[in-house]
Protein backbone atom coordinates (compact mmCIF):
# COMPACT_ATOMS: atom_id res chain seq x y z
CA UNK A 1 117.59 25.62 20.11
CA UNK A 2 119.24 25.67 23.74
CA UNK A 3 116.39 29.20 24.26
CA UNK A 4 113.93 26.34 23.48
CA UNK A 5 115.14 23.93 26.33
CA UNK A 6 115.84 26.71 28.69
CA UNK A 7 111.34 28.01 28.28
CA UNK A 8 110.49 24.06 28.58
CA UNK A 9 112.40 23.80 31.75
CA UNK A 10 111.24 27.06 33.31
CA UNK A 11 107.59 26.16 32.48
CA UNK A 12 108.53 22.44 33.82
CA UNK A 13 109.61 24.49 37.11
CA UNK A 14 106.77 27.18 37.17
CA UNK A 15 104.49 23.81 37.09
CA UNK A 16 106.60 21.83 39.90
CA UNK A 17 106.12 25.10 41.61
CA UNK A 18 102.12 25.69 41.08
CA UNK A 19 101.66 21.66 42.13
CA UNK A 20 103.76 22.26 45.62
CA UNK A 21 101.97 25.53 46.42
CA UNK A 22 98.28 23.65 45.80
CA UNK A 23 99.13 20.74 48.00
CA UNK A 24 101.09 23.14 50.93
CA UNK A 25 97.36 24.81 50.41
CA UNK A 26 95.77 21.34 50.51
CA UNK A 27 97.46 19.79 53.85
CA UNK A 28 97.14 23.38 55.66
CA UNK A 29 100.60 23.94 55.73
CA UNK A 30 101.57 25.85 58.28
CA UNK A 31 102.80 29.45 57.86
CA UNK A 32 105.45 29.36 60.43
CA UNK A 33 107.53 26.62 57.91
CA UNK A 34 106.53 29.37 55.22
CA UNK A 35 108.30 31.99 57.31
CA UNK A 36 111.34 29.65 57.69
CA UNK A 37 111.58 29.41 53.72
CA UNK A 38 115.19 32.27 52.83
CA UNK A 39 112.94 33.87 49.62
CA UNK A 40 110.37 34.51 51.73
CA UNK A 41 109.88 38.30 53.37
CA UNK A 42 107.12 38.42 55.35
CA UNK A 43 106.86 41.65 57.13
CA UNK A 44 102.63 42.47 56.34
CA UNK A 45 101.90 39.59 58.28
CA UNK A 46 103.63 39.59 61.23
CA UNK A 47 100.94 40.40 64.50
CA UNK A 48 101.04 43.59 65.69
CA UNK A 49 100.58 44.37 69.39
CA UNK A 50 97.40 45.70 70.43
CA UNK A 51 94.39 46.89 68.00
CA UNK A 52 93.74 50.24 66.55
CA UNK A 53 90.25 52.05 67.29
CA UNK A 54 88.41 51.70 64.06
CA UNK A 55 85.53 54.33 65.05
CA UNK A 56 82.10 53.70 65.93
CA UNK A 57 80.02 50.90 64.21
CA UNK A 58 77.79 51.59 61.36
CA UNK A 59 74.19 51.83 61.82
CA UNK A 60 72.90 48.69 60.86
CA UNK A 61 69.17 49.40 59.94
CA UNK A 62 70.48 48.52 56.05
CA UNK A 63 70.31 45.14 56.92
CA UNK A 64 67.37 43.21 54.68
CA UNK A 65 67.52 39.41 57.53
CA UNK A 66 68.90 38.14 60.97
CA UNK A 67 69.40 35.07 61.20
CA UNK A 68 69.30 33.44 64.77
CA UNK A 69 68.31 36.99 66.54
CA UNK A 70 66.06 39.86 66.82
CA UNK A 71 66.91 42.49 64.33
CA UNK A 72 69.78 44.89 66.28
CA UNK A 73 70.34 48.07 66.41
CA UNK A 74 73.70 50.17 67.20
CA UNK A 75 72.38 50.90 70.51
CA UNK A 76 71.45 47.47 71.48
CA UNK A 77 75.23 46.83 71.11
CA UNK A 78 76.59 49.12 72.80
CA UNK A 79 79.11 48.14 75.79
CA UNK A 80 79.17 44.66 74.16
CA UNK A 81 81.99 43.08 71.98
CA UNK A 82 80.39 42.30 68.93
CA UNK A 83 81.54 40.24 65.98
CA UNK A 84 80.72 41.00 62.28
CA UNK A 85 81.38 37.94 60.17
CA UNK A 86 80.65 38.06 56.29
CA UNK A 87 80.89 34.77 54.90
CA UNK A 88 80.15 32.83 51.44
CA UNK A 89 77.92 29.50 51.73
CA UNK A 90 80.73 27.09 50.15
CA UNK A 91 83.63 29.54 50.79
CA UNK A 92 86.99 27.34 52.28
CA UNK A 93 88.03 30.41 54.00
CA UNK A 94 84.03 31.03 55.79
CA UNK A 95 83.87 26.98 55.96
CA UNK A 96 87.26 26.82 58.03
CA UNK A 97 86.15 29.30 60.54
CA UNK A 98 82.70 28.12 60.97
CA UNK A 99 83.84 25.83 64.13
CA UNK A 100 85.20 28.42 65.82
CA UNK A 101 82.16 30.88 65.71
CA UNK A 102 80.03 28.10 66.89
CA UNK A 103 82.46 27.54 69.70
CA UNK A 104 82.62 31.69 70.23
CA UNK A 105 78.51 31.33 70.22
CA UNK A 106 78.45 28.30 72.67
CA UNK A 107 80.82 30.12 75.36
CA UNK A 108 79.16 31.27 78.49
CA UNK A 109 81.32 33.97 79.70
């Protein structure tokens, strides 16, 4: 009987735990409180310093539709800092970063 009441109150935990983790999720909890948390190691996500050179960009004559722009090439981009962004229509993670590619598009530098 008490291994009974000991698997009711870890699935009564596991579910206090899976309700806390949807609302941190919900309210955009920030990861530096995350960080602070002493069960939680971290070391994948810290930033690293400076970016590795990933090669030269595919050729991009696969592509079916532009939207917003003349169909590119490789060599139209060359010398140019160019942003690939795959996104999902209804996506959180695409819809959070929308604003900031508009903003990105806006700038005049």
């Amino acid at each position: 009987m008490k291994f009974l009441s000991l698997l009711v109150w870890i699935r009564r935990a596991s579910i206090v735990a899976a309700i806390i983790g949807v609302a941190a999720v919900a309210i955009d909890w920030p990861t530096s409180l995350v960080k602070t948390l002493p069960f939680v190691t971290a070391t994948a996500a810290e930033p690293q310093s400076g970016l590795a050179d990933q090669g030269s960009i595919p050729d991009l004559g696969g592509a079916v539709a532009w939207l917003n722009s003349a169909t590119l090439s490789r060599e139209s981009l060359r010398g140019k800092v160019v942003l690939v962004n795959f996104w999902t229509y209804s996506c959180i993670n695409s819809l959070r970063e929308l604003p900031y590619m508009k903003g990105w598009a806006a700038a005049k530098y």
